[in-house]
PDB file of N, CA and C in Angstrom:
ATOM      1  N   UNK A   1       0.829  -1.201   0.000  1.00  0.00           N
ATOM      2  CA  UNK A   1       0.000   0.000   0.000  1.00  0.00           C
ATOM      3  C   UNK A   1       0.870   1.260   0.000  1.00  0.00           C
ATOM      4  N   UNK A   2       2.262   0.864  -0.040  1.00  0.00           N
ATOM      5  CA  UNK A   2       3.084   2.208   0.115  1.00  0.00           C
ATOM      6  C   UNK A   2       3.173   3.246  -1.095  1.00  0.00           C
ATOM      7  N   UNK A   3       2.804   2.539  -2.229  1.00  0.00           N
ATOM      8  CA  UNK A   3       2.365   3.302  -3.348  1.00  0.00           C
ATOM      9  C   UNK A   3       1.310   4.015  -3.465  1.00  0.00           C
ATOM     10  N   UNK A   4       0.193   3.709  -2.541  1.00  0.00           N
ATOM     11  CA  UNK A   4      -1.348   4.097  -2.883  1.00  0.00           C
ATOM     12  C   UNK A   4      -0.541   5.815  -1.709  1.00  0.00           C
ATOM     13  N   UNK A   5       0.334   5.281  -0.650  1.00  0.00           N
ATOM     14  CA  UNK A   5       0.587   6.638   0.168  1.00  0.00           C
ATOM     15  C   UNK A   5       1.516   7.875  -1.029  1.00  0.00           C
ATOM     16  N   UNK A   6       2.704   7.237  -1.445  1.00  0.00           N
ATOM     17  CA  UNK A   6       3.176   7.840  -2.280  1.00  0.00           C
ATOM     18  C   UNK A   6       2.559   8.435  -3.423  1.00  0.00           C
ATOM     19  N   UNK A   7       1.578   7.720  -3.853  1.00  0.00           N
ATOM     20  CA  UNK A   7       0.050   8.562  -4.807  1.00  0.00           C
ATOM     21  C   UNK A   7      -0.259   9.974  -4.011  1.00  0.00           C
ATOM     22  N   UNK A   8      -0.849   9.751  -2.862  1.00  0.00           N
ATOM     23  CA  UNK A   8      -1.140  11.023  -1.864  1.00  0.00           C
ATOM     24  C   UNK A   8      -0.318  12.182  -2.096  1.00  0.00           C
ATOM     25  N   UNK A   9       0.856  11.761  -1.790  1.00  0.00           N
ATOM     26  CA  UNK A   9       1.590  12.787  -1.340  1.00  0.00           C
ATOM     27  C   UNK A   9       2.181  13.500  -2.658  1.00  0.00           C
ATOM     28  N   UNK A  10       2.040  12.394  -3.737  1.00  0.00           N
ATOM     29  CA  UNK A  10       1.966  13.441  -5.217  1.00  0.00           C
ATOM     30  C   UNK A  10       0.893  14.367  -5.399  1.00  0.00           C
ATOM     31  N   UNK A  11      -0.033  13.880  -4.662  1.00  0.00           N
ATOM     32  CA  UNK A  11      -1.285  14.538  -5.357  1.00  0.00           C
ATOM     33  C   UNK A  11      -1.583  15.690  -4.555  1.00  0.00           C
ATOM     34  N   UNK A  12      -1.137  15.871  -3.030  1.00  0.00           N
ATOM     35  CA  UNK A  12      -1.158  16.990  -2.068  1.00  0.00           C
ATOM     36  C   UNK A  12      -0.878  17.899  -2.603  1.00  0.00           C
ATOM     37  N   UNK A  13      -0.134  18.186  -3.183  1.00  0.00           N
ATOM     38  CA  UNK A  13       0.589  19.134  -4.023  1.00  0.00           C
ATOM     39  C   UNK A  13      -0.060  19.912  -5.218  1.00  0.00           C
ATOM     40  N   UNK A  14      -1.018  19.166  -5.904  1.00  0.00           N
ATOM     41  CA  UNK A  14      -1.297  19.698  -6.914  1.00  0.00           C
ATOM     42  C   UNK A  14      -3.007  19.892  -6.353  1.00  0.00           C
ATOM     43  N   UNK A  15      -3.096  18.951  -5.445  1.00  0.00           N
ATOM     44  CA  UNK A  15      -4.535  19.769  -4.764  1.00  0.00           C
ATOM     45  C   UNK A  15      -4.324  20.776  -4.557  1.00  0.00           C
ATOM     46  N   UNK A  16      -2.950  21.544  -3.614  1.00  0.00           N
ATOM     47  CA  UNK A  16      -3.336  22.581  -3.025  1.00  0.00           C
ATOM     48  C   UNK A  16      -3.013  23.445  -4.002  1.00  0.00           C
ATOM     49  N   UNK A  17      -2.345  23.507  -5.722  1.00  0.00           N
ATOM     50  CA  UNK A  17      -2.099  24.252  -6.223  1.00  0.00           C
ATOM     51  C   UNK A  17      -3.817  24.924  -7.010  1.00  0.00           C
ATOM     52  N   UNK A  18      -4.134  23.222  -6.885  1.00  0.00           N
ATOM     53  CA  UNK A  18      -5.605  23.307  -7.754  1.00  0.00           C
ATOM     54  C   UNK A  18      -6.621  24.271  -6.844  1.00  0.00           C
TER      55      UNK A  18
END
């Protein structure tokens, strides 16, 4: 599942840009 976390923490990023 350490990928599904590493997904997250790519995506934190462009949430908060979004």
């Amino acid at each position: 599942m350490r990928s599904l976390l590493i997904l997250v923490l790519c995506f934190l990023p462009l949430a908060a840009l979004g």
